[in-house]
N, C-alpha and C. Protein backbone atom coordinates (compact mmCIF):
# COMPACT_ATOMS: atom_id res chain seq x y z
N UNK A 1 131.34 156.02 129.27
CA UNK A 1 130.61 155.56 130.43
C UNK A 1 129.16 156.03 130.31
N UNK A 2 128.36 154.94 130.50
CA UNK A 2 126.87 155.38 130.29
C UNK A 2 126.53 155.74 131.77
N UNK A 3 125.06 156.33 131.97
CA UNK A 3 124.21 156.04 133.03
C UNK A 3 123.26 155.13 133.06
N UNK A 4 123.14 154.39 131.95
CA UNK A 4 122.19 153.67 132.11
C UNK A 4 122.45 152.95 131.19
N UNK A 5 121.57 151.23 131.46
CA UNK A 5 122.39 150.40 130.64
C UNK A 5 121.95 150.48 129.03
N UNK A 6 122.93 150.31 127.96
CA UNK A 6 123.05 150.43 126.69
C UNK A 6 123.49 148.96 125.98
N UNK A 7 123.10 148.37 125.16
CA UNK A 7 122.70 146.74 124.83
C UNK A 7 123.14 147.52 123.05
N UNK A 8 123.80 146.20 122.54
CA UNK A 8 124.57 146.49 120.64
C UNK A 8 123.24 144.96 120.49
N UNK A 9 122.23 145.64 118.92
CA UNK A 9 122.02 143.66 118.88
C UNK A 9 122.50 144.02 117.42
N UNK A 10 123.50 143.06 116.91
CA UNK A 10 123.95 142.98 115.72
C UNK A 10 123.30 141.72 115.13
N UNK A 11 123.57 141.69 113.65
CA UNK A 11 123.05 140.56 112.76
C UNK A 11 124.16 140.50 112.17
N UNK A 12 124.88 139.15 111.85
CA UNK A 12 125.81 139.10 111.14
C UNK A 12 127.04 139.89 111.12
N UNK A 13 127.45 139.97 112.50
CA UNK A 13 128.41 141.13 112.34
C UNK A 13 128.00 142.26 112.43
N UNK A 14 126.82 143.06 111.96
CA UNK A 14 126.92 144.23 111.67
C UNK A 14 126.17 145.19 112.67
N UNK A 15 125.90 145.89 113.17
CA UNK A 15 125.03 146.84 114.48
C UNK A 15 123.88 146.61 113.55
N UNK A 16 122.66 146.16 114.33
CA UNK A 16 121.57 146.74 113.40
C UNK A 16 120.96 147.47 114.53
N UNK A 17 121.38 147.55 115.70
CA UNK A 17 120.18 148.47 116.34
C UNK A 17 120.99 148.81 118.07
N UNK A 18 120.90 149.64 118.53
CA UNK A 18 121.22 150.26 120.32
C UNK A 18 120.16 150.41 120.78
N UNK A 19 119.75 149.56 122.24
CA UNK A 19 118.80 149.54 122.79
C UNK A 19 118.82 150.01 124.57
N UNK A 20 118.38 151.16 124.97
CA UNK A 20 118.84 152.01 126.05
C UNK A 20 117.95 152.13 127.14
N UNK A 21 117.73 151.77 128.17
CA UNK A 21 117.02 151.82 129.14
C UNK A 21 116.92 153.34 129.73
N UNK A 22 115.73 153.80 129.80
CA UNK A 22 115.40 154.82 129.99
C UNK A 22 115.66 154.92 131.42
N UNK A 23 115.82 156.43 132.21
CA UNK A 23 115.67 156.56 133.56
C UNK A 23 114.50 157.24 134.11
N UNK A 24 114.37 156.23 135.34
CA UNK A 24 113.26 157.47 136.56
C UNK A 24 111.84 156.75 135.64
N UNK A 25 112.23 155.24 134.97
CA UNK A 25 110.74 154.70 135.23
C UNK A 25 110.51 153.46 136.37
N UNK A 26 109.84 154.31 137.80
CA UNK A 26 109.81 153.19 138.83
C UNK A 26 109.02 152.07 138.87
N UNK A 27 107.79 152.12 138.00
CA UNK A 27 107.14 151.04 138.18
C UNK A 27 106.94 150.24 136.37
N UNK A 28 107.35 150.38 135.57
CA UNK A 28 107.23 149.70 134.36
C UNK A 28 109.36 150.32 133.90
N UNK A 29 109.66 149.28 133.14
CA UNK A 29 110.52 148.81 132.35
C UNK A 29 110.10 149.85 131.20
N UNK A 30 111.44 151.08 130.47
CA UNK A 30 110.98 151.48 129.25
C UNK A 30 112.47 151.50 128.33
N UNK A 31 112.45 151.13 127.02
CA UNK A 31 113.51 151.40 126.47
C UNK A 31 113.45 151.68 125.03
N UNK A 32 114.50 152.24 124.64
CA UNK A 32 114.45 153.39 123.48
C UNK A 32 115.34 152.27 122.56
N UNK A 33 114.95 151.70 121.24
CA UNK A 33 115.48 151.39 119.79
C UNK A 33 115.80 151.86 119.15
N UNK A 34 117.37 152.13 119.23
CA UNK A 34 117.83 153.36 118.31
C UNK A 34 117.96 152.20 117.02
N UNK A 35 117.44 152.71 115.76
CA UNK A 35 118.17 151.42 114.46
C UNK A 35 117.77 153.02 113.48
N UNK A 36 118.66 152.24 112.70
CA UNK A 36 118.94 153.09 111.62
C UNK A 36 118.10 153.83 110.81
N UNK A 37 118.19 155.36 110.62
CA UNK A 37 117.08 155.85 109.97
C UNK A 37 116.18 156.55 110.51
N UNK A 38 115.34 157.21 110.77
CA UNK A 38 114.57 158.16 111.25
C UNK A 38 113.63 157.67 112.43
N UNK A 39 112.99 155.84 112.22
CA UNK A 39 111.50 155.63 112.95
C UNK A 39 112.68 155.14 113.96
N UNK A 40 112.89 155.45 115.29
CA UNK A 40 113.61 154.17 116.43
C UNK A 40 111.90 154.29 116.84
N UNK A 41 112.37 152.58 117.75
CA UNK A 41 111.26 152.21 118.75
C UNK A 41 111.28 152.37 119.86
N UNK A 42 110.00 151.90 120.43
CA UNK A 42 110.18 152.63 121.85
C UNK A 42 109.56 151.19 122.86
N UNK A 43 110.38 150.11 123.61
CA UNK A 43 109.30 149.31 124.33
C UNK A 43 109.05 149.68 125.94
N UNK A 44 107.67 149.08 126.03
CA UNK A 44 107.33 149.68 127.31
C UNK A 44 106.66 147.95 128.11
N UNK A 45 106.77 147.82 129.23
CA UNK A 45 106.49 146.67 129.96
C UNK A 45 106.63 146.40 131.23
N UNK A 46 106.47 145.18 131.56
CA UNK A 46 106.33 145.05 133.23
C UNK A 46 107.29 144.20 133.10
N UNK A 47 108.55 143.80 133.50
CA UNK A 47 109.49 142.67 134.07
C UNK A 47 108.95 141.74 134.90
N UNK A 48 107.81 142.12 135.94
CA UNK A 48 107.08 141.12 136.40
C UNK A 48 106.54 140.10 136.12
N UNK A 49 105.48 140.91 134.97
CA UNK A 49 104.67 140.07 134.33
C UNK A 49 105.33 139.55 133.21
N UNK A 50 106.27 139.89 132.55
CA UNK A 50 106.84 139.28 131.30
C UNK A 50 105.81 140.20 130.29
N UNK A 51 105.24 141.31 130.28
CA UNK A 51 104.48 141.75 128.92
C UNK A 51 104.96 142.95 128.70
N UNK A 52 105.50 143.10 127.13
CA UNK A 52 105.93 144.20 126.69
C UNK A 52 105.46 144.58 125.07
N UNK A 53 105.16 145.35 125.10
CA UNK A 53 104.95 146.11 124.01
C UNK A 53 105.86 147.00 122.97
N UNK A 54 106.29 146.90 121.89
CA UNK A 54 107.17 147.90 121.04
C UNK A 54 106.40 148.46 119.95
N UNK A 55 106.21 150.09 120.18
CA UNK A 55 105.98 151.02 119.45
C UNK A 55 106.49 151.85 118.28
N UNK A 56 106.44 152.08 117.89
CA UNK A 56 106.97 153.11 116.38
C UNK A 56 105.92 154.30 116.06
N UNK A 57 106.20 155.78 116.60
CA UNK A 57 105.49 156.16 116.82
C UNK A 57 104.35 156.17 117.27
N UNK A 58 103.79 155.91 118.39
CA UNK A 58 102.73 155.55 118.83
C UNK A 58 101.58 154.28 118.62
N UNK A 59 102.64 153.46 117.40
CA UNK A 59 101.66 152.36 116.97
C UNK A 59 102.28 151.17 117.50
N UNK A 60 101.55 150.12 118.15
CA UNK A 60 101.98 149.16 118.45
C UNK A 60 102.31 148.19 117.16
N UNK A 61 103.48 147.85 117.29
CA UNK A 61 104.04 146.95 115.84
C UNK A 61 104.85 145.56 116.28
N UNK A 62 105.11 145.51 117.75
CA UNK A 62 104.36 143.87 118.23
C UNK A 62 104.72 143.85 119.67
N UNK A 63 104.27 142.70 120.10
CA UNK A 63 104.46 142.81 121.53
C UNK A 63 104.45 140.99 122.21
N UNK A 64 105.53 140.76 122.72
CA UNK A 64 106.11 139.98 123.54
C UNK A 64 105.51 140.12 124.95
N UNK A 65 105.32 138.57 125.22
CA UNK A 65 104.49 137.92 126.23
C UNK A 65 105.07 136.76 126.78
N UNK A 66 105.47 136.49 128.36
CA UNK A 66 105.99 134.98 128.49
C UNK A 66 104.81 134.35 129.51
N UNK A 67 104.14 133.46 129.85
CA UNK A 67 103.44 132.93 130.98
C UNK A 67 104.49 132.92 132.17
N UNK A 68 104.12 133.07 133.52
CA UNK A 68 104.69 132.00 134.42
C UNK A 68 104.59 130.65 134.43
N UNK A 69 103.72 129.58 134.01
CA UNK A 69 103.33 128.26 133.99
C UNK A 69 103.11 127.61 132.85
N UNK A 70 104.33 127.76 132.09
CA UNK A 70 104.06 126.84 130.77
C UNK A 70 105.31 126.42 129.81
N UNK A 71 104.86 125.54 129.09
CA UNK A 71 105.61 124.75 128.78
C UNK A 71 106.69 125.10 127.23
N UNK A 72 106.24 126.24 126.51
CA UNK A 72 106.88 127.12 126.18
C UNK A 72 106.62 128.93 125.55
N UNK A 73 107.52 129.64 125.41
CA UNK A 73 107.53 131.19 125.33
C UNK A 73 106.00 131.96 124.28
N UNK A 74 105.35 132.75 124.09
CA UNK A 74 104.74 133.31 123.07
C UNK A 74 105.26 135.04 122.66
C-alpha cells in the first residue's frame, strides 16, 4: 500500500521506469522517475497550465507543453 500514487511505464513487457508523486506539493505537481541505474528524473509542473518540465540532475532534458485552444498537443 502506497501513500501516494505510484504509475509502472513498461516497454514491451518490460518495467522501464516507476513514476511517484511526491507529497506536500500544494501548488505545482512534482514527481520522481525512478528508471534504472543511478540518474532517476525528477518532473516538476502546473496541471493547470499543462507545462512540465523533466530534470536529471538539475538539467532540464525536456519539457512537455499542451495549449488550451488548439488543434493539436506540443
Amino acid at each position: 500500500m502506497a501513500l501516494r500514487p505510484t504509475y509502472e511505464v513498461r516497454i514491451g513487457g518490460e518495467k522501464a521506469a516507476e513514476v511517484r508523486k511526491k507529497l506536500l506539493t500544494p501548488f505545482r505537481d512534482r514527481f520522481t522517475i525512478d528508471v534504472p541505474g543511478p540518474d532517476d528524473l525528477e518532473m516538476k509542473g502546473d496541471l493547470l497550465d499543462h507545462e512540465y518540465v523533466i530534470e536529471r540532475g538539475g538539467t532540464e532534458v525536456a519539457s512537455v507543453s499542451k495549449r488550451w485552444l488548439t488543434i493539436r498537443d506540443t
